[in-house]
C-alpha atoms as a PDB file:
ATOM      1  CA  UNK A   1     -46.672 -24.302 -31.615  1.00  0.00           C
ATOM      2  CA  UNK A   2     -49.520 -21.566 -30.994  1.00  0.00           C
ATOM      3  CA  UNK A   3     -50.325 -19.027 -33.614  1.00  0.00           C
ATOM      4  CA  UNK A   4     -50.952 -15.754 -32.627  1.00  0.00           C
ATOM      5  CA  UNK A   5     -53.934 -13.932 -30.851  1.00  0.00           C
ATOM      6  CA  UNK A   6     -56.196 -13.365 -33.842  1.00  0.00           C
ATOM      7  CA  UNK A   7     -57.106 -10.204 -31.671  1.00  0.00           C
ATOM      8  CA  UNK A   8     -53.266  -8.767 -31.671  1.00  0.00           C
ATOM      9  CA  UNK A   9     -53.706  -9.142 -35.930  1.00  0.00           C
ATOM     10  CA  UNK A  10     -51.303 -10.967 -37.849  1.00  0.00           C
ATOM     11  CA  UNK A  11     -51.704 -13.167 -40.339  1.00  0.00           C
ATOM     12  CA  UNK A  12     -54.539 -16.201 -39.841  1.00  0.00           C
ATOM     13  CA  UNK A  13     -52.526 -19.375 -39.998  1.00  0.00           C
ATOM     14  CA  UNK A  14     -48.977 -17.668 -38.929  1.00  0.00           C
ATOM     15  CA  UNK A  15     -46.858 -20.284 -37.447  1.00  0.00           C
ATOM     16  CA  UNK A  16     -43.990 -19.481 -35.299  1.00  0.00           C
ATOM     17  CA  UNK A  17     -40.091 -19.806 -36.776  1.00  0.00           C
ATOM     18  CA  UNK A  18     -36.766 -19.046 -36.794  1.00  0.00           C
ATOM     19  CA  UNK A  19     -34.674 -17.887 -39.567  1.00  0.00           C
ATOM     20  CA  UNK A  20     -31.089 -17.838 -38.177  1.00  0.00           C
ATOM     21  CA  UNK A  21     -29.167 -15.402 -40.337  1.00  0.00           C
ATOM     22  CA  UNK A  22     -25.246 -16.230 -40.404  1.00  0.00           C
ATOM     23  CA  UNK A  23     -22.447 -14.824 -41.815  1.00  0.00           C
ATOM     24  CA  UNK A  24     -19.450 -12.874 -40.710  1.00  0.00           C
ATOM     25  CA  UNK A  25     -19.216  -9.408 -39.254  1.00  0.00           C
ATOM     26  CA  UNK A  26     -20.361  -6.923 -41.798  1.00  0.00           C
ATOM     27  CA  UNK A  27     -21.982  -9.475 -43.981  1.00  0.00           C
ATOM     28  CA  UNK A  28     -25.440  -7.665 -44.071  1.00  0.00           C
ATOM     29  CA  UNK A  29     -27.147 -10.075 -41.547  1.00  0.00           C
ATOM     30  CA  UNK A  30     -29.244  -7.497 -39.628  1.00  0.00           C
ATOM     31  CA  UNK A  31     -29.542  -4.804 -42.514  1.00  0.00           C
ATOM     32  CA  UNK A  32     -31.154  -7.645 -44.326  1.00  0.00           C
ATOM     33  CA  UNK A  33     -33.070  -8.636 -40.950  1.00  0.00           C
ATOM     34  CA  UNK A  34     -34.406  -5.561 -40.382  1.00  0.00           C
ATOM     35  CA  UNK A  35     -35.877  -5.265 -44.384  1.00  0.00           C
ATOM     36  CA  UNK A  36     -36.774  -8.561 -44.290  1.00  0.00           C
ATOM     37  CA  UNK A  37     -39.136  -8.067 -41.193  1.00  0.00           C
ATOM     38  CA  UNK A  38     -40.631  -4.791 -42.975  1.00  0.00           C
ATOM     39  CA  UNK A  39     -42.025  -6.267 -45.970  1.00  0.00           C
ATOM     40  CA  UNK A  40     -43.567  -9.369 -43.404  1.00  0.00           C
ATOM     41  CA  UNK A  41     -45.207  -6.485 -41.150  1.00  0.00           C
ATOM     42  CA  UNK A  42     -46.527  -4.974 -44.553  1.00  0.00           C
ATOM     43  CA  UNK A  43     -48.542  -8.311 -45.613  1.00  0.00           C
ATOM     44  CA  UNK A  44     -49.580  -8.943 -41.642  1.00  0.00           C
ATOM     45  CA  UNK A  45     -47.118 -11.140 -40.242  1.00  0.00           C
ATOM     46  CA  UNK A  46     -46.344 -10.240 -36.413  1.00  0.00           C
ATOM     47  CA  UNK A  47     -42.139 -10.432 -36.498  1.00  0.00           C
ATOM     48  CA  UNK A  48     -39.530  -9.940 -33.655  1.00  0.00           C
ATOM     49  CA  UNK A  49     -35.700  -9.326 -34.374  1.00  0.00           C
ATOM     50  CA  UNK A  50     -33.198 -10.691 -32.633  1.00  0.00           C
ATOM     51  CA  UNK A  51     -29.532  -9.136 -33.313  1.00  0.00           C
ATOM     52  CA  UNK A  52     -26.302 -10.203 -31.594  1.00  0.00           C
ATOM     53  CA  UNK A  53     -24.473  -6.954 -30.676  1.00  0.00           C
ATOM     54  CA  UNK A  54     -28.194  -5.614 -29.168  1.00  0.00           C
ATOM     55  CA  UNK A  55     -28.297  -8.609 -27.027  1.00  0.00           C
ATOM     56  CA  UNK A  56     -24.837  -7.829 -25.797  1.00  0.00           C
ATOM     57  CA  UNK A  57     -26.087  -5.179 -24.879  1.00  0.00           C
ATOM     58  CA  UNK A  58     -28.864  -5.922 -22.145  1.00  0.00           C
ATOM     59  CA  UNK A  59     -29.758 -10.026 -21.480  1.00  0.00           C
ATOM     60  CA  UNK A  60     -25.708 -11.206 -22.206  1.00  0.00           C
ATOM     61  CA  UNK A  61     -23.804  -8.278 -21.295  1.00  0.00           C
ATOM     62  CA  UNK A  62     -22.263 -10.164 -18.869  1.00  0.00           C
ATOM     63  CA  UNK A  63     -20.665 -12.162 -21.706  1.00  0.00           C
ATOM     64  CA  UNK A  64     -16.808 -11.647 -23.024  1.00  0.00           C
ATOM     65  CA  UNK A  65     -15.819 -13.318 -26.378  1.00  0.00           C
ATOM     66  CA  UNK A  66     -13.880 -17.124 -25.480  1.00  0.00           C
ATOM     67  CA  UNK A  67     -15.251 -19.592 -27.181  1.00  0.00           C
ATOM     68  CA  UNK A  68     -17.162 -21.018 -23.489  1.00  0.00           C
ATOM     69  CA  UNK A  69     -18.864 -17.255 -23.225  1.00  0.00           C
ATOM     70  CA  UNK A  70     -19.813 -16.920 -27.415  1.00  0.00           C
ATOM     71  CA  UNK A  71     -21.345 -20.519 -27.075  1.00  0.00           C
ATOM     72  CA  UNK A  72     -23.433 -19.397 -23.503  1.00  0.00           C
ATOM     73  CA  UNK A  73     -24.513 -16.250 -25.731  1.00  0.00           C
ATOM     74  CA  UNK A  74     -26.088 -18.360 -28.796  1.00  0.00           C
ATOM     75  CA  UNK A  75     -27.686 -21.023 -26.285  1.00  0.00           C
ATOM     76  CA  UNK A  76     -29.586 -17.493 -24.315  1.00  0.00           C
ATOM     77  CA  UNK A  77     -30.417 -16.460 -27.832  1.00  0.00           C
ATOM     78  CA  UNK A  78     -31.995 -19.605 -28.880  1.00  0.00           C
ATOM     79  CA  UNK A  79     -33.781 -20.019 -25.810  1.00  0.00           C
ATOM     80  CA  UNK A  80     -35.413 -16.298 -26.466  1.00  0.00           C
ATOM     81  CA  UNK A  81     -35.829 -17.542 -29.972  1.00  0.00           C
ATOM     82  CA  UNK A  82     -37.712 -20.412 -29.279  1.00  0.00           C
ATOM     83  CA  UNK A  83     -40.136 -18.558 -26.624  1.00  0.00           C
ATOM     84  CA  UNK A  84     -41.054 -15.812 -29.495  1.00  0.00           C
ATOM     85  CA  UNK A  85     -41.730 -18.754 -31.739  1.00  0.00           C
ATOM     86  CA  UNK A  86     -43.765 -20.792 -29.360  1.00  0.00           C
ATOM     87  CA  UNK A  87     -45.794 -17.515 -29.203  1.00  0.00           C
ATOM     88  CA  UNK A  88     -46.346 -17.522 -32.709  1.00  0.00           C
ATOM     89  CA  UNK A  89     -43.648 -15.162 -33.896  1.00  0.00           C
ATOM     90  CA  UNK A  90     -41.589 -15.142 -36.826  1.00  0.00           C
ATOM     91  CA  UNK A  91     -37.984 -14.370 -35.511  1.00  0.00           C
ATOM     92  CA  UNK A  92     -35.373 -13.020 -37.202  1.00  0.00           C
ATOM     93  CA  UNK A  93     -32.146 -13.726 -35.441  1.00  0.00           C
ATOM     94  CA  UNK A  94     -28.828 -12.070 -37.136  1.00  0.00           C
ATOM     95  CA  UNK A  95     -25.553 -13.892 -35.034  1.00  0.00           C
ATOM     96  CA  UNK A  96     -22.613 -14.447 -36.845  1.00  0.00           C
ATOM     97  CA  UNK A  97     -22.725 -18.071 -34.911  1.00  0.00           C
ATOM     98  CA  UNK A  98     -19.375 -19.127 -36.722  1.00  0.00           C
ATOM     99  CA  UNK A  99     -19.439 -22.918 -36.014  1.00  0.00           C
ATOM    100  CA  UNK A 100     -21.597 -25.567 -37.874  1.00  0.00           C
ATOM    101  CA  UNK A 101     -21.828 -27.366 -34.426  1.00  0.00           C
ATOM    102  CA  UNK A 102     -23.176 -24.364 -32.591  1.00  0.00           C
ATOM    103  CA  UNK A 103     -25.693 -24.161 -35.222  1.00  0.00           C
ATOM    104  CA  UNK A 104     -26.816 -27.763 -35.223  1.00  0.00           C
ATOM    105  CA  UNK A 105     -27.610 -27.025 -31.428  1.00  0.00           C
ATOM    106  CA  UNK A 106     -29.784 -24.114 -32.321  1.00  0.00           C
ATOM    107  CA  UNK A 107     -31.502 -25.907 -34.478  1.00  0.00           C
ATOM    108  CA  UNK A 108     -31.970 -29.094 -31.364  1.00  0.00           C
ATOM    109  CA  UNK A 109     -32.557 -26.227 -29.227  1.00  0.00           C
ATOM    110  CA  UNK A 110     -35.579 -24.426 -31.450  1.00  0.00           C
ATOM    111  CA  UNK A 111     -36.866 -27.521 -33.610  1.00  0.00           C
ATOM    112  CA  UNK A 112     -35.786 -28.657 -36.685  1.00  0.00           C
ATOM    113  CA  UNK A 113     -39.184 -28.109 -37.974  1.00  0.00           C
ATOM    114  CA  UNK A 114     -39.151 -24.486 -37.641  1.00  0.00           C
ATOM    115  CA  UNK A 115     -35.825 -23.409 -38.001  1.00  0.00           C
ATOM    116  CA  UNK A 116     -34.259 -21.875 -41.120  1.00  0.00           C
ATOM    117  CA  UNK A 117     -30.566 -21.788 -41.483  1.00  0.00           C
ATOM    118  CA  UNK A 118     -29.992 -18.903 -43.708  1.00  0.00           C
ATOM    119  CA  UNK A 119     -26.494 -17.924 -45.166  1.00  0.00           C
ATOM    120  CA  UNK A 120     -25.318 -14.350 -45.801  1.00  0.00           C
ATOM    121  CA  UNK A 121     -22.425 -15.199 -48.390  1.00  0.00           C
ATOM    122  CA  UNK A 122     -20.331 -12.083 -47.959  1.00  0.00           C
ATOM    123  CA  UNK A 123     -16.644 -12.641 -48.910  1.00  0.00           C
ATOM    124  CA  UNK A 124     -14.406 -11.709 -46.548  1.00  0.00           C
ATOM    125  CA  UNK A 125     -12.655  -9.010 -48.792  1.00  0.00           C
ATOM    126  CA  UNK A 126     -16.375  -7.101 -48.684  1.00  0.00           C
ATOM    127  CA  UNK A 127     -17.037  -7.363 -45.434  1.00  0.00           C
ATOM    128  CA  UNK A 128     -13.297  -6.137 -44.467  1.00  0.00           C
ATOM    129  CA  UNK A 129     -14.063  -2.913 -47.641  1.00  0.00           C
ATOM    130  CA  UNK A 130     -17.131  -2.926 -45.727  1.00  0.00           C
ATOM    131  CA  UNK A 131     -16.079  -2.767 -41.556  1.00  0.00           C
ATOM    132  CA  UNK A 132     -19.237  -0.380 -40.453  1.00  0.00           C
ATOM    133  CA  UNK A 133     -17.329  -0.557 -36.699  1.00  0.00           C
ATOM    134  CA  UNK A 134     -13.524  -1.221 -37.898  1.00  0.00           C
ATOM    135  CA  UNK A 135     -13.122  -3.956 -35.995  1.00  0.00           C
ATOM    136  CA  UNK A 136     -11.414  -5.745 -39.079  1.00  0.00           C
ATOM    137  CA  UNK A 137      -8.992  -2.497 -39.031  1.00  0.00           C
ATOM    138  CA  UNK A 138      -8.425  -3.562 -35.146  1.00  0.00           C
ATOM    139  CA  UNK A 139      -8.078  -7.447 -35.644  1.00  0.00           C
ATOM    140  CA  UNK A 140      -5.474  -6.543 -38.649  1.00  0.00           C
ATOM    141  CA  UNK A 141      -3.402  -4.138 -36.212  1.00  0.00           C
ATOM    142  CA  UNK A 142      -3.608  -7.175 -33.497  1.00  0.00           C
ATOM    143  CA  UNK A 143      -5.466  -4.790 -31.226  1.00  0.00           C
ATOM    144  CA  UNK A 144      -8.804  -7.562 -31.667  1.00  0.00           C
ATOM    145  CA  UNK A 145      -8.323 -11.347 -30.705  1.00  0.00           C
ATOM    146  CA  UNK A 146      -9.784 -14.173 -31.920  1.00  0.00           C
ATOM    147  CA  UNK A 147     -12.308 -11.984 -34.452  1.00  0.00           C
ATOM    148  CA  UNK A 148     -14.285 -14.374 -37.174  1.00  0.00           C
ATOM    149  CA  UNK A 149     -12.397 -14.328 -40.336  1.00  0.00           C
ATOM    150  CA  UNK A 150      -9.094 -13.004 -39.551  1.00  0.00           C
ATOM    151  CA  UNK A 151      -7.367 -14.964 -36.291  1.00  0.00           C
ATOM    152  CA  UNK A 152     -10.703 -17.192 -35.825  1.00  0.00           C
ATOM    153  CA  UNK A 153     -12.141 -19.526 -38.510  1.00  0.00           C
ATOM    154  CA  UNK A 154     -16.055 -18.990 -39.947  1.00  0.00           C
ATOM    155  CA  UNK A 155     -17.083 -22.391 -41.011  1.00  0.00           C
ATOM    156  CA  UNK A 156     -19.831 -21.826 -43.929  1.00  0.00           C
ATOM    157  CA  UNK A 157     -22.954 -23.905 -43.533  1.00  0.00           C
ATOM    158  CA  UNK A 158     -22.875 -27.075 -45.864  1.00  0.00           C
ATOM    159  CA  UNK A 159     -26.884 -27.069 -46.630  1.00  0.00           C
ATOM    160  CA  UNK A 160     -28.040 -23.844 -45.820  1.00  0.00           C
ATOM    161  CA  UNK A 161     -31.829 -23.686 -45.733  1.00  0.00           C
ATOM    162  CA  UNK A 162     -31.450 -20.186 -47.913  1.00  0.00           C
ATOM    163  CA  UNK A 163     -28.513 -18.362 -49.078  1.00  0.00           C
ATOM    164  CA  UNK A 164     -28.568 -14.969 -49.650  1.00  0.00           C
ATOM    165  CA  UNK A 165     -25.237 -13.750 -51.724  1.00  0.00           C
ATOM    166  CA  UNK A 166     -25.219 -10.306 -50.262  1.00  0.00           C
ATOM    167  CA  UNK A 167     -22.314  -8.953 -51.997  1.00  0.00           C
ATOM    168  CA  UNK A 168     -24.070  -8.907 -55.543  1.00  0.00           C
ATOM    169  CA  UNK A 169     -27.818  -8.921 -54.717  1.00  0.00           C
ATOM    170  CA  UNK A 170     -29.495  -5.826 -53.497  1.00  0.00           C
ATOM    171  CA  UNK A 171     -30.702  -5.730 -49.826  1.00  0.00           C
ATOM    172  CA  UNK A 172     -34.238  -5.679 -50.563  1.00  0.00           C
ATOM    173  CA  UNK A 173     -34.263  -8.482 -53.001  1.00  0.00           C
ATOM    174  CA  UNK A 174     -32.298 -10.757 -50.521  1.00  0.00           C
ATOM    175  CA  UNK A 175     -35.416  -9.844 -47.942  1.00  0.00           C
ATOM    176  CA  UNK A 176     -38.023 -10.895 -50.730  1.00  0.00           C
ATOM    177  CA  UNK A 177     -35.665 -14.297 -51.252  1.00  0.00           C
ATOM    178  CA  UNK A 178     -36.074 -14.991 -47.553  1.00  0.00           C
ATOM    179  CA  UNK A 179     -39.905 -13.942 -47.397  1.00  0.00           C
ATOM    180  CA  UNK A 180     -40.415 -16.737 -49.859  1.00  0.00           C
ATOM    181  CA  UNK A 181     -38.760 -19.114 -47.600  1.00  0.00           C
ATOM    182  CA  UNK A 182     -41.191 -18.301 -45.245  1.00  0.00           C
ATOM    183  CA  UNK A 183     -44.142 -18.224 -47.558  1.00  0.00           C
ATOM    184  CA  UNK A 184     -43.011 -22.090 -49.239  1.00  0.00           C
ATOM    185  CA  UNK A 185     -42.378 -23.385 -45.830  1.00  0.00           C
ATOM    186  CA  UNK A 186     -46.016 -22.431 -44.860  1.00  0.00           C
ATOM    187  CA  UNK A 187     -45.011 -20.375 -42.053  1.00  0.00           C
ATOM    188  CA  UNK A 188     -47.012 -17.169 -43.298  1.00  0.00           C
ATOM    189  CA  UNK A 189     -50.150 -18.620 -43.477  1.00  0.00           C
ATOM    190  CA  UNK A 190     -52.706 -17.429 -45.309  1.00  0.00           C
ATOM    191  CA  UNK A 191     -50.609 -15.345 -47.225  1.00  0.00           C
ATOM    192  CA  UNK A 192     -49.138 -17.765 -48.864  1.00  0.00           C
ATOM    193  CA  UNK A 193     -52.589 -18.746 -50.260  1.00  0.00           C
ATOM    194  CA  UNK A 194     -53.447 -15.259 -50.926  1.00  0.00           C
ATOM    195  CA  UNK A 195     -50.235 -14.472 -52.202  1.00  0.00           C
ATOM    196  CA  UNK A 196     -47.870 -11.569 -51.453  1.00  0.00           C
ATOM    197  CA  UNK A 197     -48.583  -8.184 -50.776  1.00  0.00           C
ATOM    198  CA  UNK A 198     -45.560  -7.062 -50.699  1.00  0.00           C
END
């Protein structure tokens, strides 16, 4: 693993990783992503996100939703994954990746040394209050097949690296929670001797 161009900034001693954010639709997986990678840019750390439905949206739009197409989706992801954090990155991926096998191959796939499986525990009943794109409204009308949670199963992970209950603790302290993953794992570097910043 390379750490970054000292030249581009970033932390001194930044390692590249991967924390894998999981959880079903509406969980709070990129809304905690995205916070979590503003308070690492505010102490230094050079961070890339990496969120499902964007994806869909440009490298794997040629991708439906059966099980063979969802698990050729997570295998592109974690290949992008592991090229950011061979660069030196920390990357936040948010994929709802709803079987423990598929995960266990993302974790092969990027290293087991730099990977961080971390569990959004929404309850289904939150995320379904939630439904920021109705698609729980759809897969309870039958208009949706197959959706995680409903008609599909979400298989929590047995020993998440982190777990971040999302339904009862505040966005922002979920982000710090995961920064000091990062930090105790030594990925950050010198910050971690320094101490936070943020």
């Amino acid at each position: 693993m390379r750490s970054p161009d000292p030249s581009a900034g970033g932390i001194p001693g930044q390692r590249g990783a991967v924390a894998w954010l999981t959880g079903l639709s509406g969980a709070g997986k990129s809304t905690i992503a995205r916070a979590c990678a503003e308070r690492l840019r505010e102490m230094g750390a050079i961070v890339a996100i990496l969120d499902g439905d964007e994806l869909r949206k440009g490298l794997c739009s040629d991708l439906g939703f059966s099980r063979e197409d969802r698990t050729e989706n997570l295998r592109r992801a974690g290949a992008v994954a592991a090229l950011m954090a061979d660069a030196g990155l920390i990357v936040l991926a948010a994929f709802i990746a709803p079987e423990r096998a598929w995960r266990d191959a993302l974790r092969a796939q990027i290293g087991v040394d730099r990977f961080l499986e971390v569990f959004v525990d929404t309850p289904l009943e939150v995320c379904e209050q939630r439904d920021p794109k109705g698609l729980y409204r759809k897969a309870r009308q039958g208009l949706l097949r197959d959706f995680t949670g409903i008609d599909a199963p979400y298989e929590p992970p047995l020993a998440p690296d982190v777990v971040l209950p999302a339904a009862t603790c505040p966005v922002r302290d979920c982000a710090g929670v995961l920064v000091d993953a990062l930090l105790q794992r030594g990925f950050l570097g010198e910050a971690g001797r320094l101490g936070r910043r943020a």
